[in-house]
PDB file of N, CA and C in Angstrom:
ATOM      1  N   UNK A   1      25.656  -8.216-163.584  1.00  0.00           N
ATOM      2  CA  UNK A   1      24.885  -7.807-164.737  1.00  0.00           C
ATOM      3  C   UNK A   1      25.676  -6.703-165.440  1.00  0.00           C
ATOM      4  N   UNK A   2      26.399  -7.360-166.182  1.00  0.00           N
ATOM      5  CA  UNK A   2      27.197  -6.139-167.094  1.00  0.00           C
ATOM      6  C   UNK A   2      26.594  -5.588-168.498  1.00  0.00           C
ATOM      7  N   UNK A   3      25.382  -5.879-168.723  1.00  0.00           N
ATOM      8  CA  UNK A   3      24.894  -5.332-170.041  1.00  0.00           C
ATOM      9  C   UNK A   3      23.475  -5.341-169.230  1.00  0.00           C
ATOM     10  N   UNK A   4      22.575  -4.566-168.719  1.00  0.00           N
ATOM     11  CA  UNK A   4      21.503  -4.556-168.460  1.00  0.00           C
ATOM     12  C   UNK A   4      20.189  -4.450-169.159  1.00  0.00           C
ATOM     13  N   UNK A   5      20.464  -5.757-170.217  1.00  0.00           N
ATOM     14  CA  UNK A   5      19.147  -5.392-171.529  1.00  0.00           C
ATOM     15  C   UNK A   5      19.150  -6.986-171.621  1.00  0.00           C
ATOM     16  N   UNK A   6      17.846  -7.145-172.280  1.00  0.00           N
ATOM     17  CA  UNK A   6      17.445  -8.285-172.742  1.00  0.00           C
ATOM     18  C   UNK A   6      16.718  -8.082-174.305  1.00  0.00           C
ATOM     19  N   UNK A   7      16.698  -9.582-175.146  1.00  0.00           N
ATOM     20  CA  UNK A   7      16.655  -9.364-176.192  1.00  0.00           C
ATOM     21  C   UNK A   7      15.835 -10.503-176.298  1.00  0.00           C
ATOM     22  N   UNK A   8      14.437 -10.084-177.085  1.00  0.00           N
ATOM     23  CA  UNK A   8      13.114 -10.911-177.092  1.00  0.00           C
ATOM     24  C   UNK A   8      12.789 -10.881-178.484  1.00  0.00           C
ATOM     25  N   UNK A   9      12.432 -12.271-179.100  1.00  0.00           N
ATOM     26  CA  UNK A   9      11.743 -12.014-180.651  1.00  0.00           C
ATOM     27  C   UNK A   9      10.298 -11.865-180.895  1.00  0.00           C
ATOM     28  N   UNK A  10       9.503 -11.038-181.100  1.00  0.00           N
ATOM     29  CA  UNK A  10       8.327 -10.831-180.523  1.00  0.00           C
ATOM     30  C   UNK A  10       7.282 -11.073-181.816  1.00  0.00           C
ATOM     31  N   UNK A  11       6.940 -12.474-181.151  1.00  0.00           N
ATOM     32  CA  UNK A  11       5.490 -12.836-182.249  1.00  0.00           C
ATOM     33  C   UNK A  11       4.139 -12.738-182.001  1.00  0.00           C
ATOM     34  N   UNK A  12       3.783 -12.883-183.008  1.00  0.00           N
ATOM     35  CA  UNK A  12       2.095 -12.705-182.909  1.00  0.00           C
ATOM     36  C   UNK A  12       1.633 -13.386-181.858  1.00  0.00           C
ATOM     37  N   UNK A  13       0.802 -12.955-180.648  1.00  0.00           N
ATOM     38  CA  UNK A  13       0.282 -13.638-179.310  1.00  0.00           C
ATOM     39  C   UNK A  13       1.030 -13.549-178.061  1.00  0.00           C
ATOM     40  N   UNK A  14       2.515 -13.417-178.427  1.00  0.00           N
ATOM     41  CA  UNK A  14       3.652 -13.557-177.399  1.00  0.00           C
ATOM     42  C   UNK A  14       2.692 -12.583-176.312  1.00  0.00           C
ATOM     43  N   UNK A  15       2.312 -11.620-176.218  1.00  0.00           N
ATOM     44  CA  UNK A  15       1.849 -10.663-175.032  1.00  0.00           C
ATOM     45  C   UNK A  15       0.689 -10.451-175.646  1.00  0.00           C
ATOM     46  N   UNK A  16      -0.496 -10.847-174.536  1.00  0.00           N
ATOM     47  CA  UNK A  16      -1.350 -10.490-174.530  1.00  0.00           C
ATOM     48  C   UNK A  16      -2.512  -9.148-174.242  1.00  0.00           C
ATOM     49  N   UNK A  17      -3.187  -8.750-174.965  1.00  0.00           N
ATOM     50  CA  UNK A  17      -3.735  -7.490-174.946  1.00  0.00           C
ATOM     51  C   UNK A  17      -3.308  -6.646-173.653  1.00  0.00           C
ATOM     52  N   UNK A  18      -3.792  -7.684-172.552  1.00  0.00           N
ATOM     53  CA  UNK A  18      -4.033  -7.136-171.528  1.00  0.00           C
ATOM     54  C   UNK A  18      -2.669  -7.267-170.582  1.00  0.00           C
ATOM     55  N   UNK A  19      -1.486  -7.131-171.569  1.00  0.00           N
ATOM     56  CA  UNK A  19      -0.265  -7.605-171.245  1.00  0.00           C
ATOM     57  C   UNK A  19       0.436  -8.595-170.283  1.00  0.00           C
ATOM     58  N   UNK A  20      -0.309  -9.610-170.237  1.00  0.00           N
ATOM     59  CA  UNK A  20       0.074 -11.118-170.315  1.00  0.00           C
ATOM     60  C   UNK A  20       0.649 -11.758-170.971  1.00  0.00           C
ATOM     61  N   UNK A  21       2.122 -12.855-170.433  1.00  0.00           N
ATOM     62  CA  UNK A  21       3.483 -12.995-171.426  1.00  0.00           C
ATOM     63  C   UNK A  21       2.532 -14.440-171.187  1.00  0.00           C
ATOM     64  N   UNK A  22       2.245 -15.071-172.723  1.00  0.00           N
ATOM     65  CA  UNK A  22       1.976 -16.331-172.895  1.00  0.00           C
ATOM     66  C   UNK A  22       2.440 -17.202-173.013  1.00  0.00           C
ATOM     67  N   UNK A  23       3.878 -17.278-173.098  1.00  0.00           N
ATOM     68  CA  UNK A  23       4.867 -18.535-172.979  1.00  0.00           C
ATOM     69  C   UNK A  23       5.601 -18.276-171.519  1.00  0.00           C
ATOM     70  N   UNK A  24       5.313 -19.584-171.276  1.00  0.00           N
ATOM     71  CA  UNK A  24       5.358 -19.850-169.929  1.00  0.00           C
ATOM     72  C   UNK A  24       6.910 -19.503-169.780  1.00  0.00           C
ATOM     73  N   UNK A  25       7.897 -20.215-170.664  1.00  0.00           N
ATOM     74  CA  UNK A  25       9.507 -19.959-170.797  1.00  0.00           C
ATOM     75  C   UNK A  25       9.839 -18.534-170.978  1.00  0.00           C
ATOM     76  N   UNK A  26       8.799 -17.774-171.845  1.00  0.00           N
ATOM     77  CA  UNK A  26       9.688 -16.213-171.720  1.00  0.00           C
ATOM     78  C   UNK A  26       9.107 -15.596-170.544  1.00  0.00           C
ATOM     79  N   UNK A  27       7.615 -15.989-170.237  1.00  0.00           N
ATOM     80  CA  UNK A  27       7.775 -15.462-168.550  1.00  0.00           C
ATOM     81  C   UNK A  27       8.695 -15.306-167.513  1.00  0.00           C
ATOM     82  N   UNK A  28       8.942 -16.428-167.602  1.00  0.00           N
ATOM     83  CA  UNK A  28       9.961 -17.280-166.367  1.00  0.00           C
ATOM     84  C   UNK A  28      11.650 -16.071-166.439  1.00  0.00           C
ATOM     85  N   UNK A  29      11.776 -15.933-167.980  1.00  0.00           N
ATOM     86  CA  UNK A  29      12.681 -15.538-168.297  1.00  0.00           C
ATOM     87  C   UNK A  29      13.000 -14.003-168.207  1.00  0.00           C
ATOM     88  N   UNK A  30      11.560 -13.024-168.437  1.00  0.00           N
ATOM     89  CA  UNK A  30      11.481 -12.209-167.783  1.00  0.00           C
ATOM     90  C   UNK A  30      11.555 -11.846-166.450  1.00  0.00           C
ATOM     91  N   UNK A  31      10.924 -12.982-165.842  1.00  0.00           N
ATOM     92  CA  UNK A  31      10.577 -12.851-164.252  1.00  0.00           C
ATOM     93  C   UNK A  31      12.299 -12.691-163.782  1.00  0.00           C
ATOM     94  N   UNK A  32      12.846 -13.432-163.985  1.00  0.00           N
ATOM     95  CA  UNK A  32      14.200 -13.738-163.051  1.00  0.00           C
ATOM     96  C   UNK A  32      14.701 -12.339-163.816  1.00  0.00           C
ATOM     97  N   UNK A  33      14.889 -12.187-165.128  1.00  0.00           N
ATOM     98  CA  UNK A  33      15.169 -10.957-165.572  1.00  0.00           C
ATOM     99  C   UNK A  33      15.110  -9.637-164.868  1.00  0.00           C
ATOM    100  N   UNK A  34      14.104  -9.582-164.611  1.00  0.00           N
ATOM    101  CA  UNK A  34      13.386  -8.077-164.098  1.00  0.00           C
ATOM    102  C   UNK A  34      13.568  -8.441-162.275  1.00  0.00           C
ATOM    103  N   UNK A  35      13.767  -9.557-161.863  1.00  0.00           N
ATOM    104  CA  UNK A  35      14.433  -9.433-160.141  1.00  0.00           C
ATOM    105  C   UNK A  35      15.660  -9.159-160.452  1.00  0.00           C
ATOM    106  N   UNK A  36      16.808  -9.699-161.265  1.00  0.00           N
ATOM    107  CA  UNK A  36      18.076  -9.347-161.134  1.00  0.00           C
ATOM    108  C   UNK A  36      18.411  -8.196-161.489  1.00  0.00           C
ATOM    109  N   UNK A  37      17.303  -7.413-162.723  1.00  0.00           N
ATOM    110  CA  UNK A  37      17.544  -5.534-162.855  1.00  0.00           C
ATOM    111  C   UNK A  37      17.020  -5.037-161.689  1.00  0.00           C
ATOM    112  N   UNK A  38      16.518  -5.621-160.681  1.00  0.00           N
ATOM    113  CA  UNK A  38      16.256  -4.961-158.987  1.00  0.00           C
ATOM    114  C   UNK A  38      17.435  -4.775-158.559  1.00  0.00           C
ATOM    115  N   UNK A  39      17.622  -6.027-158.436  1.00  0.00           N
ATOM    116  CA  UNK A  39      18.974  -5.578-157.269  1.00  0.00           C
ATOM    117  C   UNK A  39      20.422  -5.286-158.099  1.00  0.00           C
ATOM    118  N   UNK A  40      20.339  -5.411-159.474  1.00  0.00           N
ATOM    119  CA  UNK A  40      21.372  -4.355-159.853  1.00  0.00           C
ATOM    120  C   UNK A  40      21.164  -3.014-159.651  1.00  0.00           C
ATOM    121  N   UNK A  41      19.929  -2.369-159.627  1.00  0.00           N
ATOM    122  CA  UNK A  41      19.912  -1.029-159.870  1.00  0.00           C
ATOM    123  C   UNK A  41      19.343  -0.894-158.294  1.00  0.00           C
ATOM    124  N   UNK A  42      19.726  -1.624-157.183  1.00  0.00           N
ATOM    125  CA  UNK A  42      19.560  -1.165-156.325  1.00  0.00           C
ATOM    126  C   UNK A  42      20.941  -1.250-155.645  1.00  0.00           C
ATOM    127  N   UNK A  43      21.460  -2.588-156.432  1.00  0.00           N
ATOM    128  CA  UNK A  43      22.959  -2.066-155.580  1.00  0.00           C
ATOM    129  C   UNK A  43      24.036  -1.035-156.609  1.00  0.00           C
ATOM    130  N   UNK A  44      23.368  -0.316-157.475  1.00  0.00           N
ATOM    131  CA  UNK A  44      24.455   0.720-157.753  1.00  0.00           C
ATOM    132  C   UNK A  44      24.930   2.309-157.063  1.00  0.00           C
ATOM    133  N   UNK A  45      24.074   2.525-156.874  1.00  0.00           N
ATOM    134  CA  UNK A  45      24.206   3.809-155.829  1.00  0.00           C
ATOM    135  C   UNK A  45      25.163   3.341-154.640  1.00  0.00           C
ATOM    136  N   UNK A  46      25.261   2.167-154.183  1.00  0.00           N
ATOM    137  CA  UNK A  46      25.965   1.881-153.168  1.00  0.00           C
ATOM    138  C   UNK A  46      27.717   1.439-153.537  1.00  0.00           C
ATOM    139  N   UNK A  47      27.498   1.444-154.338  1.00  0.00           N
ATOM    140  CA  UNK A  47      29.241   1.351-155.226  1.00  0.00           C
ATOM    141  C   UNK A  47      29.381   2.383-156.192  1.00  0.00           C
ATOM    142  N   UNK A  48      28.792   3.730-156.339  1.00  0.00           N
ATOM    143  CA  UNK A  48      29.259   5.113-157.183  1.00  0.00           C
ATOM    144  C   UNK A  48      30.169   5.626-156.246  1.00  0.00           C
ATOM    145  N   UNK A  49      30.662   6.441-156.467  1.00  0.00           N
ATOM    146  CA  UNK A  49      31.264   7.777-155.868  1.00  0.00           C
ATOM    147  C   UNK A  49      30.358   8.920-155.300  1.00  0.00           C
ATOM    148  N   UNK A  50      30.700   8.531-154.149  1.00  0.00           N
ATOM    149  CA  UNK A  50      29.833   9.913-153.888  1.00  0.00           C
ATOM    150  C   UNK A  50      30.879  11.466-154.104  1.00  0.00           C
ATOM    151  N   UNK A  51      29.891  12.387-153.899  1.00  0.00           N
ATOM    152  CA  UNK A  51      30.632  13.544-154.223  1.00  0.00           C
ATOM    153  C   UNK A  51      31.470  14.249-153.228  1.00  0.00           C
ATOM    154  N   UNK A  52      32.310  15.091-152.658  1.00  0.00           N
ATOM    155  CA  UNK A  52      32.925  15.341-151.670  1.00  0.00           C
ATOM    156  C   UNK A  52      31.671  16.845-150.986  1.00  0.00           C
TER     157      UNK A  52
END
Protein backbone atom coordinates (compact mmCIF):
# COMPACT_ATOMS: atom_id res chain seq x y z
CA UNK A 1 0.00 0.00 0.00
CA UNK A 2 1.99 2.86 -1.24
CA UNK A 3 -0.58 5.69 -1.25
CA UNK A 4 -2.85 4.97 1.74
CA UNK A 5 -6.11 6.87 0.56
CA UNK A 6 -9.03 6.03 -1.31
CA UNK A 7 -11.11 8.06 -3.60
CA UNK A 8 -15.07 7.83 -3.52
CA UNK A 9 -17.70 9.93 -5.62
CA UNK A 10 -20.25 10.60 -3.14
CA UNK A 11 -23.99 10.73 -4.16
CA UNK A 12 -27.14 11.36 -2.85
CA UNK A 13 -28.06 7.98 -0.65
CA UNK A 14 -24.51 6.51 -1.10
CA UNK A 15 -24.36 6.49 3.05
CA UNK A 16 -26.98 6.23 4.94
CA UNK A 17 -28.10 8.46 7.88
CA UNK A 18 -27.26 6.01 10.17
CA UNK A 19 -24.02 5.46 8.24
CA UNK A 20 -24.76 2.54 6.19
CA UNK A 21 -22.75 2.20 2.69
CA UNK A 22 -25.74 1.28 0.28
CA UNK A 23 -24.02 -0.06 -2.63
CA UNK A 24 -23.20 -3.27 -2.07
CA UNK A 25 -19.82 -2.70 -4.56
CA UNK A 26 -18.54 0.36 -2.58
CA UNK A 27 -19.05 -1.63 0.59
CA UNK A 28 -17.17 -4.49 -0.47
CA UNK A 29 -14.67 -1.93 -1.61
CA UNK A 30 -14.35 -0.24 1.53
CA UNK A 31 -14.38 -3.39 3.47
CA UNK A 32 -11.16 -4.91 1.84
CA UNK A 33 -10.00 -1.22 1.90
CA UNK A 34 -10.09 -0.55 5.53
CA UNK A 35 -8.54 -4.50 6.31
CA UNK A 36 -5.57 -3.71 4.12
CA UNK A 37 -5.12 0.02 6.03
CA UNK A 38 -4.95 -2.63 9.18
CA UNK A 39 -2.28 -4.38 8.44
CA UNK A 40 -0.44 -1.62 6.73
CA UNK A 41 -0.51 0.48 9.69
CA UNK A 42 0.14 -2.37 11.73
CA UNK A 43 3.02 -3.55 9.94
CA UNK A 44 4.76 -0.13 9.95
CA UNK A 45 6.22 0.30 13.26
CA UNK A 46 7.83 -3.00 12.60
CA UNK A 47 9.94 -1.75 9.56
CA UNK A 48 10.79 2.12 11.05
CA UNK A 49 13.92 2.74 12.68
CA UNK A 50 14.01 2.54 15.92
CA UNK A 51 15.96 5.06 17.86
CA UNK A 52 19.38 4.17 19.45
Amino acid sequence: MNAPEAYLQLTPGLIAPDGEVTVSSTEEFLRVFMQRFLEFTTRVPTVLPRPD
